[in-house]
Protein backbone atom coordinates (compact mmCIF):
# COMPACT_ATOMS: atom_id res chain seq x y z
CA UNK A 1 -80.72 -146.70 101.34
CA UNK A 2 -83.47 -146.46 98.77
CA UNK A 3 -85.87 -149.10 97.55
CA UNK A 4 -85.93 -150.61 94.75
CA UNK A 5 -89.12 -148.76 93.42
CA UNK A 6 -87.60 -145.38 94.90
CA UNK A 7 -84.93 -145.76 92.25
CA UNK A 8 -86.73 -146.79 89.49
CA UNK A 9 -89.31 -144.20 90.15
CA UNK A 10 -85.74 -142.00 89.88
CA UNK A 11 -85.04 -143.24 86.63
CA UNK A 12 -88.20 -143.03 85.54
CA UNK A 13 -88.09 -138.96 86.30
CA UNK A 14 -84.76 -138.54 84.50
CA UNK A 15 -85.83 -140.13 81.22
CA UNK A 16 -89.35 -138.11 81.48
CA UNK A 17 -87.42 -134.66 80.61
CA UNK A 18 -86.71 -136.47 77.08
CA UNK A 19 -89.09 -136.25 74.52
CA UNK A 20 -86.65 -137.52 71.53
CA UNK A 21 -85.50 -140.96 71.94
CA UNK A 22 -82.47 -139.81 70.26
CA UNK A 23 -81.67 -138.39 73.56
CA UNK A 24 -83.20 -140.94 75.23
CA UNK A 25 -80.60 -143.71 73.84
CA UNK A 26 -77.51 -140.90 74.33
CA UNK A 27 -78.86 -140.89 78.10
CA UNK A 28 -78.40 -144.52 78.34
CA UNK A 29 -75.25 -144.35 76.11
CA UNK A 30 -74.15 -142.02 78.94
CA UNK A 31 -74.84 -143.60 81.88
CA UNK A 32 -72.90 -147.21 80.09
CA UNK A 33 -69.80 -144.65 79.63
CA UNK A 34 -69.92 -143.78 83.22
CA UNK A 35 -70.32 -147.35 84.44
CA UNK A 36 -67.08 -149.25 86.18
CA UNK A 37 -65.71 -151.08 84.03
CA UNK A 38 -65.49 -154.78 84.82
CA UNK A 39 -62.76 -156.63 85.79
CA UNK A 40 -60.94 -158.65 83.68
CA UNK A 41 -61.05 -161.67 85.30
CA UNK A 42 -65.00 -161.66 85.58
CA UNK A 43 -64.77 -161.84 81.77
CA UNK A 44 -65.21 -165.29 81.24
CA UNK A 45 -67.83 -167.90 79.46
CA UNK A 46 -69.79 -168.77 82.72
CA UNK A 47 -70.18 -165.10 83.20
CA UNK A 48 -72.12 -164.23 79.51
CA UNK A 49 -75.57 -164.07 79.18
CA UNK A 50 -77.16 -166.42 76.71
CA UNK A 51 -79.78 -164.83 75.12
CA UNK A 52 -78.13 -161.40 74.52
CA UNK A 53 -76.82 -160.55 70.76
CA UNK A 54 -73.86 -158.75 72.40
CA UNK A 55 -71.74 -159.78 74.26
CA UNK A 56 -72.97 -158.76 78.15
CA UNK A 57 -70.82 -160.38 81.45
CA UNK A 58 -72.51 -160.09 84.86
CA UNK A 59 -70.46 -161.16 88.05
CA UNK A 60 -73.06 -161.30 91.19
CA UNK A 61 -71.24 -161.23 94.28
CA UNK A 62 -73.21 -162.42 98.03
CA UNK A 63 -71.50 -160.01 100.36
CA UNK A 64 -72.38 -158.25 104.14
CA UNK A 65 -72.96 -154.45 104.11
CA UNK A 66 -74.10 -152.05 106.74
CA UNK A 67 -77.82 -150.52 106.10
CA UNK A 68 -77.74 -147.77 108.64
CA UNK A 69 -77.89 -147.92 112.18
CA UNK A 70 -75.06 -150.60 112.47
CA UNK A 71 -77.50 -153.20 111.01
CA UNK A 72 -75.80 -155.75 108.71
CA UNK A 73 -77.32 -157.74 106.12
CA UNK A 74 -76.29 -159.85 103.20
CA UNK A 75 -77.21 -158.13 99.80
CA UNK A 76 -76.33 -159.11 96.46
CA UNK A 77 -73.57 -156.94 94.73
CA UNK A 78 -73.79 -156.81 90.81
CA UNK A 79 -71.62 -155.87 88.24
CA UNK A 80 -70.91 -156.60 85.07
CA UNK A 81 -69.99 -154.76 81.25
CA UNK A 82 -71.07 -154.89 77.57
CA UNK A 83 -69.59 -154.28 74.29
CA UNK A 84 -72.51 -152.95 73.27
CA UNK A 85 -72.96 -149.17 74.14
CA UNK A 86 -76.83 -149.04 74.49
CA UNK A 87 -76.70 -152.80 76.35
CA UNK A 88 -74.12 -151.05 78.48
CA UNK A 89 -76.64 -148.46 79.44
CA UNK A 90 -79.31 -150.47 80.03
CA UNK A 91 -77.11 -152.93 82.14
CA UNK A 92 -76.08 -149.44 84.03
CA UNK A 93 -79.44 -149.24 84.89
CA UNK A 94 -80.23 -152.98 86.11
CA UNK A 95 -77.00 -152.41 88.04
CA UNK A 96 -78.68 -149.02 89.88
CA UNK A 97 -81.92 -150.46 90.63
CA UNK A 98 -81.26 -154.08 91.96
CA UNK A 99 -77.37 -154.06 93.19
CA UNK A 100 -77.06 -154.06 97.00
CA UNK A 101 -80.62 -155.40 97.64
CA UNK A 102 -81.28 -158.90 99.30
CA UNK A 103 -82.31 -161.74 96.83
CA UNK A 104 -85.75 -161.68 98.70
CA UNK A 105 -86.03 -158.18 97.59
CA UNK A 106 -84.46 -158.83 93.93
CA UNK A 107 -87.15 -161.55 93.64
CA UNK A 108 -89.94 -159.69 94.84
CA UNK A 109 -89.69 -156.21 92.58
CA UNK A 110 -91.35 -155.53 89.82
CA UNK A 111 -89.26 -153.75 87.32
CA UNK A 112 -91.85 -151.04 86.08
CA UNK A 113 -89.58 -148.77 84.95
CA UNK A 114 -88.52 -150.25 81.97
CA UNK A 115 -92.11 -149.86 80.25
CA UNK A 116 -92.26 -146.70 81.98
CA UNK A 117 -89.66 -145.19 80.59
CA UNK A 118 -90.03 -146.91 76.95
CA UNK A 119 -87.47 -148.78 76.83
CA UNK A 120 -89.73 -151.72 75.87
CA UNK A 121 -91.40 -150.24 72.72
CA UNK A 122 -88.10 -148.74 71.76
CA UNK A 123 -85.97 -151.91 71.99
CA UNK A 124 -84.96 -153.96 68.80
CA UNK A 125 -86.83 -157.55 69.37
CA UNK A 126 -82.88 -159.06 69.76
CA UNK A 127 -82.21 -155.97 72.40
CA UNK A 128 -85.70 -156.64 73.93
CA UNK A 129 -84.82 -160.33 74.17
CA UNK A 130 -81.47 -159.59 75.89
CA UNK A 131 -82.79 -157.40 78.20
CA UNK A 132 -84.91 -160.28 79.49
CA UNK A 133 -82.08 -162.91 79.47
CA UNK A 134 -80.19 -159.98 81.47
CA UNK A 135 -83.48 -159.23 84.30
CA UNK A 136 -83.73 -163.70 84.27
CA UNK A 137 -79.75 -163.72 84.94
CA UNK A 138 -80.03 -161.55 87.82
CA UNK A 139 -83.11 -163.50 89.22
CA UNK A 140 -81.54 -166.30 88.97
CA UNK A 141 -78.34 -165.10 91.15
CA UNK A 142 -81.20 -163.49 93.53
CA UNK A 143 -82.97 -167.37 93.94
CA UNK A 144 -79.57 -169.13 94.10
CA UNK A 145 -78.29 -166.32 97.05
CA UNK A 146 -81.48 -166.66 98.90
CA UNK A 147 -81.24 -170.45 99.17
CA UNK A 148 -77.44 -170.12 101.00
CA UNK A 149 -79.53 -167.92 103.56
């Protein structure tokens, strides 16, 4: 399984063969689209993020998967949907790099890639905002999992 700075440093690679942010936002536009779509009954109040102009549901599940060589350990599972297509996206990509990682390891990474690949400079100040409620959200699972042990 890859770490969490081996996928962002992924990400980081595929947005690098953009020059126009035009394509840039129909990359992340893309990668919402292909994105599971959540399940219904996930969609509820306690499951928005405040903070977010659009309306963004993430579900954090605590679950036991096998990381190679019949080694078990509990990782946190996200997933969640938007009705925003660029909050989608950028959800899609939360989703890639800190889904099935411990909390300890949720906690502990330090999501360069956003910067990296723009998304900061290039994110209306409501967006940016929502972004950061969205990273907090997931944290927050991350701190609440690693306290159940």
């Amino acid at each position: 399984m890859a770490t969490i700075n081996e996928i962002q440093d992924e990400i980081i690679e595929e947005f690098s063969g953009l020059d126009d942010w035009m394509d840039k936002y129909q990359l992340l536009i893309d990668l919402g689209n292909e994105q599971e779509p959540l399940d219904e009954k996930y969609k509820t109040e306690s499951n928005l993020i405040d903070g977010c102009q659009s309306r963004v549901w993430l579900q954090a599940d605590y679950v036991i998967e096998e990381r190679g060589e019949g080694k078990e350990e509990r990782v946190v599972r996200f997933t969640a949907e938007s009705d925003a297509l660029i909050v989608k996206g950028i959800v899609a990509l939360l989703i890639r790099v800190l889904s099935g990682h411990t909390p300890q390891e949720i906690l502990d990474a330090d999501l360069y890639f956003i910067e990296q690949i723009g998304l900061k400079e290039h994110l209306s100040p409501t967006r940016s905002n929502g972004l950061l409620a969205m990273v907090k959200q997931m944290r927050m699972y991350a701190l609440v999992f690693s306290n159940k042990g």
